[in-house]
Protein backbone atom coordinates (compact mmCIF):
# COMPACT_ATOMS: atom_id res chain seq x y z
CA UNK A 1 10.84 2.96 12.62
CA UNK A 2 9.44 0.06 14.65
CA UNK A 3 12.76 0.12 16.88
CA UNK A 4 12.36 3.86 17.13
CA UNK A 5 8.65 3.70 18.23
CA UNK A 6 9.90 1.10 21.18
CA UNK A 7 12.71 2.79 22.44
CA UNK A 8 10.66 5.50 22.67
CA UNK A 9 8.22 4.15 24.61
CA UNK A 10 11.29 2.32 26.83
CA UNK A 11 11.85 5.66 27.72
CA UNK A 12 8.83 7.22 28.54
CA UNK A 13 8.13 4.47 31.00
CA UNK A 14 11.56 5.08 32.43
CA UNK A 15 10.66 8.90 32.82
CA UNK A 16 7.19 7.60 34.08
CA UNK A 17 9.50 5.73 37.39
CA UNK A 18 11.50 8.87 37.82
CA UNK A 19 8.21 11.36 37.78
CA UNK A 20 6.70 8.74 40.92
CA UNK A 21 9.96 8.77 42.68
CA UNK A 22 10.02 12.96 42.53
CA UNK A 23 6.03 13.10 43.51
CA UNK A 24 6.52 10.74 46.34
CA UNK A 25 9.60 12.32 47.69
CA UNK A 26 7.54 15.94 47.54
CA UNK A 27 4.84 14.22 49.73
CA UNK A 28 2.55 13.21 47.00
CA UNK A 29 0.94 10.33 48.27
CA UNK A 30 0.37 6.32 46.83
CA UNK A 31 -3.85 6.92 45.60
CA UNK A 32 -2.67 10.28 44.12
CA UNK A 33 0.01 8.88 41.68
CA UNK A 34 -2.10 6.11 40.75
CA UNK A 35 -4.92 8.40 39.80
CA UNK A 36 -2.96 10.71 37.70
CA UNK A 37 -1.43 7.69 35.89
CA UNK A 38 -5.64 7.17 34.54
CA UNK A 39 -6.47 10.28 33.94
CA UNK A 40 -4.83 11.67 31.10
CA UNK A 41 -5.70 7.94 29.22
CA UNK A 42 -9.09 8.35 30.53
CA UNK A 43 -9.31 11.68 29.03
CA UNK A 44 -8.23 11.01 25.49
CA UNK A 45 -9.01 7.99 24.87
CA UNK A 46 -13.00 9.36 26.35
CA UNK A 47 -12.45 11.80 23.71
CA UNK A 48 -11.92 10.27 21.03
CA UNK A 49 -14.29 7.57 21.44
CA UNK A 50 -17.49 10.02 22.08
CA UNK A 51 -16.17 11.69 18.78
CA UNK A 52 -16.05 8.28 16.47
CA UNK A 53 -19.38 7.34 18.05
CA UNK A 54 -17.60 4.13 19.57
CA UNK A 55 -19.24 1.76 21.94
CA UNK A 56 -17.63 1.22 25.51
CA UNK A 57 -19.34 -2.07 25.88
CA UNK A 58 -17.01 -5.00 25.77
CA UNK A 59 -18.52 -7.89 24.11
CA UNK A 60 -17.60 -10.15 27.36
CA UNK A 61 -16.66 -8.74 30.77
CA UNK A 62 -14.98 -11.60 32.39
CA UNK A 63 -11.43 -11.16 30.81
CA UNK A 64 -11.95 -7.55 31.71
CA UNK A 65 -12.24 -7.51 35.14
CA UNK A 66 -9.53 -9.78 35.36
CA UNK A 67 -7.40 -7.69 33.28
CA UNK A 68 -8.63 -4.82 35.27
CA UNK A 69 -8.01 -6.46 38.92
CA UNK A 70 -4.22 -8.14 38.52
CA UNK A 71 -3.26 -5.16 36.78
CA UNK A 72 -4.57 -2.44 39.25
CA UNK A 73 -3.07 -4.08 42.19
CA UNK A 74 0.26 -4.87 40.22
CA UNK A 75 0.28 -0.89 39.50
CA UNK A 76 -0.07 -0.09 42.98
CA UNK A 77 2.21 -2.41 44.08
CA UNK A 78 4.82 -1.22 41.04
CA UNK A 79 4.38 2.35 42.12
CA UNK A 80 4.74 1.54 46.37
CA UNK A 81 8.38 -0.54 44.93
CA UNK A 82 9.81 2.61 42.88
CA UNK A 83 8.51 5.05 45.62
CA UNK A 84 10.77 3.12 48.20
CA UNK A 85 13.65 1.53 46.34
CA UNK A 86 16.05 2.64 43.49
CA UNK A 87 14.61 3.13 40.38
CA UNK A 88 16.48 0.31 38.35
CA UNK A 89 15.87 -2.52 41.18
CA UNK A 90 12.01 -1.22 41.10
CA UNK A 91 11.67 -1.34 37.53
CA UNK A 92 13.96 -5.06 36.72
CA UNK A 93 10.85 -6.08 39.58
CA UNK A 94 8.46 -4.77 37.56
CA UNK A 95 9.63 -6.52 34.19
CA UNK A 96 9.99 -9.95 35.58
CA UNK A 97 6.74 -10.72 34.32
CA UNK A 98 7.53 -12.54 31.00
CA UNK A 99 9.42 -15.20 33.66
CA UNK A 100 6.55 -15.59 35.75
CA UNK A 101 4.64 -16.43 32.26
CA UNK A 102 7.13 -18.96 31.21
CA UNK A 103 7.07 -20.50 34.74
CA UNK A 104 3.73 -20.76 34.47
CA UNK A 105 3.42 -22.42 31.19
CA UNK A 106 6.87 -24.84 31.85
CA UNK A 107 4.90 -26.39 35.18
CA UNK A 108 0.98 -25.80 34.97
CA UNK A 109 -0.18 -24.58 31.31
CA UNK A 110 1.11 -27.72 29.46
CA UNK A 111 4.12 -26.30 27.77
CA UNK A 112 7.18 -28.59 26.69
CA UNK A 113 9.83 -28.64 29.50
CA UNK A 114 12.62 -27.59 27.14
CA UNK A 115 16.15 -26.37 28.38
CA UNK A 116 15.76 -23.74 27.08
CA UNK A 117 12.34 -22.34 28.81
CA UNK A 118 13.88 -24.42 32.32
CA UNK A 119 17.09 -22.10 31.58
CA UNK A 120 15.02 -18.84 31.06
CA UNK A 121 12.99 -19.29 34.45
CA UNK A 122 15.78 -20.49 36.48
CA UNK A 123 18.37 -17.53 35.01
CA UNK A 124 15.87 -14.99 35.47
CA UNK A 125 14.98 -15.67 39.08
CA UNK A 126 18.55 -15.80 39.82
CA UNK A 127 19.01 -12.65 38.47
CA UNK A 128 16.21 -11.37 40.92
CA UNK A 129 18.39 -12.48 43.78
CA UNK A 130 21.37 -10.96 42.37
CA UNK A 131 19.30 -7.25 41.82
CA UNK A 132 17.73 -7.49 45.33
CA UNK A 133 20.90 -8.50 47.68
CA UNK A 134 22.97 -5.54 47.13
CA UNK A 135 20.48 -3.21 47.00
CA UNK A 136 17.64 -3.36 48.98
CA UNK A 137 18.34 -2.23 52.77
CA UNK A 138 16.83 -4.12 55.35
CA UNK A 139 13.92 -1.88 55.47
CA UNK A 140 12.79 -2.01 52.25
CA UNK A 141 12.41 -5.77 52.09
CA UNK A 142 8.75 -4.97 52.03
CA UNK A 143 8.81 -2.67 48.95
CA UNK A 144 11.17 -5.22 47.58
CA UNK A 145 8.53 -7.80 48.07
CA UNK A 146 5.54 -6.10 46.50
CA UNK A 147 7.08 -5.52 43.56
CA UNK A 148 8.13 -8.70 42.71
CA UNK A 149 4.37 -9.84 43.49
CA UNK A 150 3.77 -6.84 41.35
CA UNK A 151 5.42 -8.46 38.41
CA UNK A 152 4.18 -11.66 38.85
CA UNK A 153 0.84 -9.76 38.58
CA UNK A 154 1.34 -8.30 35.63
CA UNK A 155 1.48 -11.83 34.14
CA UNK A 156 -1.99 -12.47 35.29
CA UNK A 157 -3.14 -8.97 33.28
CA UNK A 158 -0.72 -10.10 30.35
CA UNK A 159 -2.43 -12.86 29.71
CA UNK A 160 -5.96 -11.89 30.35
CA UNK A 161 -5.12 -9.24 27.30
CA UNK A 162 -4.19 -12.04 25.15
CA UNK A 163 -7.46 -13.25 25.88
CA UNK A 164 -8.92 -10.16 25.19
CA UNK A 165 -7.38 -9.74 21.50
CA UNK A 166 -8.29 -13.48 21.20
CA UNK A 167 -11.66 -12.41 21.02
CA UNK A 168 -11.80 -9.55 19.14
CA UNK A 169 -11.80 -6.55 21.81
CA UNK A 170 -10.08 -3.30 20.09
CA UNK A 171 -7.02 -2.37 22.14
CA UNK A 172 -8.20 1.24 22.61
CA UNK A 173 -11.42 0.11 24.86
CA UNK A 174 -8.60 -2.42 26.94
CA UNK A 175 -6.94 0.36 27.99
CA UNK A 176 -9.71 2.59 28.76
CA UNK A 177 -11.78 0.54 31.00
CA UNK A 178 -8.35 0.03 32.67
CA UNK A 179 -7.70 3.30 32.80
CA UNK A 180 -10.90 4.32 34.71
CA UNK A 181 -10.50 1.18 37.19
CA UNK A 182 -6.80 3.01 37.54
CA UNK A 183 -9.09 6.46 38.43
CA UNK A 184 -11.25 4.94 40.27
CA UNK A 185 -9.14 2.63 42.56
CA UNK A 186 -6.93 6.17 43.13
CA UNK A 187 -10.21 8.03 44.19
CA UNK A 188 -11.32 5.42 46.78
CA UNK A 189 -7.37 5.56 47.96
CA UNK A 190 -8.05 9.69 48.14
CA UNK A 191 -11.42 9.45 49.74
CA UNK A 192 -10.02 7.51 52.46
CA UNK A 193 -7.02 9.13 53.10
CA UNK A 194 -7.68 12.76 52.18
CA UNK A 195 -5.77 14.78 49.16
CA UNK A 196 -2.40 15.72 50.66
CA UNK A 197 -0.30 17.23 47.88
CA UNK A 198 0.30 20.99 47.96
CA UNK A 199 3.79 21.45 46.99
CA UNK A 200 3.52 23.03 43.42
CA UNK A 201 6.51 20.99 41.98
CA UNK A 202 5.02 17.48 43.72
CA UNK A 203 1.73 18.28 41.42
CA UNK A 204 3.75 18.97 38.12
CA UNK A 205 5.34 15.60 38.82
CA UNK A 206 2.28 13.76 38.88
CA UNK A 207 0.93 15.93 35.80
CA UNK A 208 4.24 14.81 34.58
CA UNK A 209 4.22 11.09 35.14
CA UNK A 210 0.26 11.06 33.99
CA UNK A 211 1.69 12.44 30.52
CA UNK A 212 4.95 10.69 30.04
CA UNK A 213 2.38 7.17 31.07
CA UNK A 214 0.14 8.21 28.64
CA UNK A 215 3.04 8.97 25.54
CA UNK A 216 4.25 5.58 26.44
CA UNK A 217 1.30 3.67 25.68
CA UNK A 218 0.54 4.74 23.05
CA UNK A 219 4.21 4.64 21.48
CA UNK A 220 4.22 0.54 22.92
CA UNK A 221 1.05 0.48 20.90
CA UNK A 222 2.24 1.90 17.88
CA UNK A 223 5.21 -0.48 18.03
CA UNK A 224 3.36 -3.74 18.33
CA UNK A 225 1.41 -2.82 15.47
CA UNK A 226 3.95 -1.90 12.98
CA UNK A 227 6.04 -5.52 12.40
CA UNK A 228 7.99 -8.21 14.20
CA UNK A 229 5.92 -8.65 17.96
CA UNK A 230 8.95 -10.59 19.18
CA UNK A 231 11.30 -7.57 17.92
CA UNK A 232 9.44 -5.39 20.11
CA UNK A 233 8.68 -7.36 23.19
CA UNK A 234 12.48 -8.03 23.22
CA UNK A 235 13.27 -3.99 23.39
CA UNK A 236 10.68 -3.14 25.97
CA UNK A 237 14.04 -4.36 28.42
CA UNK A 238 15.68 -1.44 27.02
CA UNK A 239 13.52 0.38 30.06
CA UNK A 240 15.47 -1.21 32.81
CA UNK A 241 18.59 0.45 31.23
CA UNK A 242 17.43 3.60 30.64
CA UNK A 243 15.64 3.76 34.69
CA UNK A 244 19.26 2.98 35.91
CA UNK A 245 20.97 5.17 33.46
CA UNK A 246 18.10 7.77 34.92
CA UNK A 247 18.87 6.35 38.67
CA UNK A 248 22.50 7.34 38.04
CA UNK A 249 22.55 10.34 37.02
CA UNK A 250 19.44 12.53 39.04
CA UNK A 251 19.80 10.17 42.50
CA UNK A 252 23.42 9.17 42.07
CA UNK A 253 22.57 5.80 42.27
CA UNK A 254 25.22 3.09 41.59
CA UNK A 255 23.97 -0.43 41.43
CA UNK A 256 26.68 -3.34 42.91
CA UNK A 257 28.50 -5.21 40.19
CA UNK A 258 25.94 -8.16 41.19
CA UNK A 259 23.01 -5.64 40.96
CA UNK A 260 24.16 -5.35 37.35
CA UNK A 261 24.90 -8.95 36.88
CA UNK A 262 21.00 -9.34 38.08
CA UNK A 263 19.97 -7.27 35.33
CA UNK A 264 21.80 -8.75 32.88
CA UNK A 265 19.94 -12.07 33.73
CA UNK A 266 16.81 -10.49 33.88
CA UNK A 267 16.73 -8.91 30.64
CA UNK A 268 18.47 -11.74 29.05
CA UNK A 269 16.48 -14.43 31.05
CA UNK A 270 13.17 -12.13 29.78
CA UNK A 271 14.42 -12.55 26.08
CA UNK A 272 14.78 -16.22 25.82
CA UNK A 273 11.35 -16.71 27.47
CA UNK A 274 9.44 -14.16 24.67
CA UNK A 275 11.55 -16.17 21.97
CA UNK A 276 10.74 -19.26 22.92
CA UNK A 277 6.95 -18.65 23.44
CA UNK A 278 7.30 -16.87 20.11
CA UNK A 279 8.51 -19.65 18.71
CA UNK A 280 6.22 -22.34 20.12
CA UNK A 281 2.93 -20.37 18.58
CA UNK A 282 4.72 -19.64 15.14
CA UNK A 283 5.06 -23.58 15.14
CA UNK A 284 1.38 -24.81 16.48
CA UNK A 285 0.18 -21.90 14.53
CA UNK A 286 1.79 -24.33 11.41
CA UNK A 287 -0.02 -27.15 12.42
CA UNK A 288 -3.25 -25.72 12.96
CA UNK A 289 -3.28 -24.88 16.82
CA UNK A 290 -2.51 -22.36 19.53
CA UNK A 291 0.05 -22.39 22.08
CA UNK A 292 -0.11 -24.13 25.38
CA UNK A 293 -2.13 -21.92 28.07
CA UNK A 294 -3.67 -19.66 25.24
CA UNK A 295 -0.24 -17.37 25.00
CA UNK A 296 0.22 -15.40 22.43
CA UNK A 297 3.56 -13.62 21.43
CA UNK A 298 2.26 -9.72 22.05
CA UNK A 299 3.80 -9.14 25.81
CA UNK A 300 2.67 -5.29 26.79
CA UNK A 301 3.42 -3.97 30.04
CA UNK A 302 0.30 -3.13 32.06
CA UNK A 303 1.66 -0.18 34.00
């Protein structure tokens, strides 16, 4: 059921890429799709907490707005890459964040320089070259670029919710007070550069990508909490297959044999780096202590 849960949620996110691509290519513009990618969180999750007389008060708000920063910026950033590029070299950008996190802890968070984390970083990065080559066009380099800073990111709000379940904050208030920094970044975008989107099909794909974001979430969530974290942190790469299975069949998209090859190392690059820091907290969690830089095993993509 775990698997199920996680796939699920692989798949939603996947539909979440394809709903952005549709609203941007109506006209829908960059503050509108991040807006309706809060609101429908912001709206349940509201809800439910004004109904079981929960508190919205974090008991720190440091980790927070950290959380809340990297991870805005990384969304906009993720959304600007899959408006502009195909919608399996977007998303392998987007989900390079577990390798920023193990480059991070092999050279500045005190972690063991093993092969094996040295192999993960250095496959992984090559297998960012190998998606980007054949398939970005020379005008897209920028797009290209942004979401691979969007990814590394999404490390800096991956960690900063570590920190956040470290001390004790429920996951439901995380994600709202992200949620309305997610609204309220999209209505400062809109209040600068006007609401744009007319076309009735451009608003049911933001309606749609608001919904689909939402379902994901909280299937991701439901997956984390049901058994093995490093079981389900490995099949969140199951989205970059189903966004180029997606790619391929509604924009005809056919990535290069090395495009492939690049996701291959991505995804297999992203799975030694989970295991590994999976295995490095199982172990200091034996003798007592917690892993180098504070990581924890629980990898959940902001977006």
């Amino acid at each position: 059921m775990q698997s199920l849960w996680m796939l699920l949620a692989c798949a939603m996110f996947a539909m979440m890429g394809a709903f952005v691509k549709v609203a941007a290519d109506l006209g829908a513009t960059l503050p509108e799709v991040v807006l309706f990618r809060g609101i429908p969180s912001v709206l349940l999750l509201s809800f439910w907490a004004y109904s079981t007389r929960r508190t919205l008060r974090p008991t720190c708000w440091r980790p927070h707005i950290w959380r809340n920063v990297s991870g805005i910026v990384s969304m906009w950033m993720g959304f600007f890459a899959l408006s502009h590029l195909a919608l399996a070299t977007a998303v392998s950008l987007n989900y390079t964040a577990p390798l920023f996190i193990a480059g991070w802890l092999l050279f500045f968070g005190g972690a063991q320089r093993d092969p094996v984390r040295v192999l993960a970083v250095l496959a992984g990065f090559l297998g960012v070259l190998g998606v980007l080559r054949p398939s970005v066009e020379r005008d897209q380099w920028l797009a290209a670029l942004l979401g691979l800073c969007g990814g590394g990111l999404a490390a800096v709000a991956m960690m900063q919710i570590r920190q956040l379940g470290r001390i004790g904050e429920p996951e439901w208030r995380t994600v709202l007070l992200f949620s309305l920094g997610v609204c309220l970044s999209g209505l400062v975008g809109i209040s600068i550069q006007g609401w744009r989107t007319s076309d009735p099909l451009a608003l049911l794909a933001l309606t749609g990508l608001g919904l689909v974001g939402l379902v994901g979430q909280l299937t991701m969530t439901r997956a984390f909490g049901l058994g093995s974290t490093l079981l389900t942190a490995a099949l969140q790469y199951t989205t970059i297959i189903f966004a180029a299975l997606i790619g391929m069949l509604f924009w005809g998209d056919r990535p290069a044999p090395l495009a492939w090859a690049g996701m291959a190392l991505i995804i297999g690059s992203g799975l030694l780096s989970v295991w590994r820091t999976h295995t490095d907290s199982r172990t200091l969690h034996d003798r007592g202590g917690s892993p180098a830089g504070g990581s924890q095993t629980k990898e959940v993509n902001p977006s």
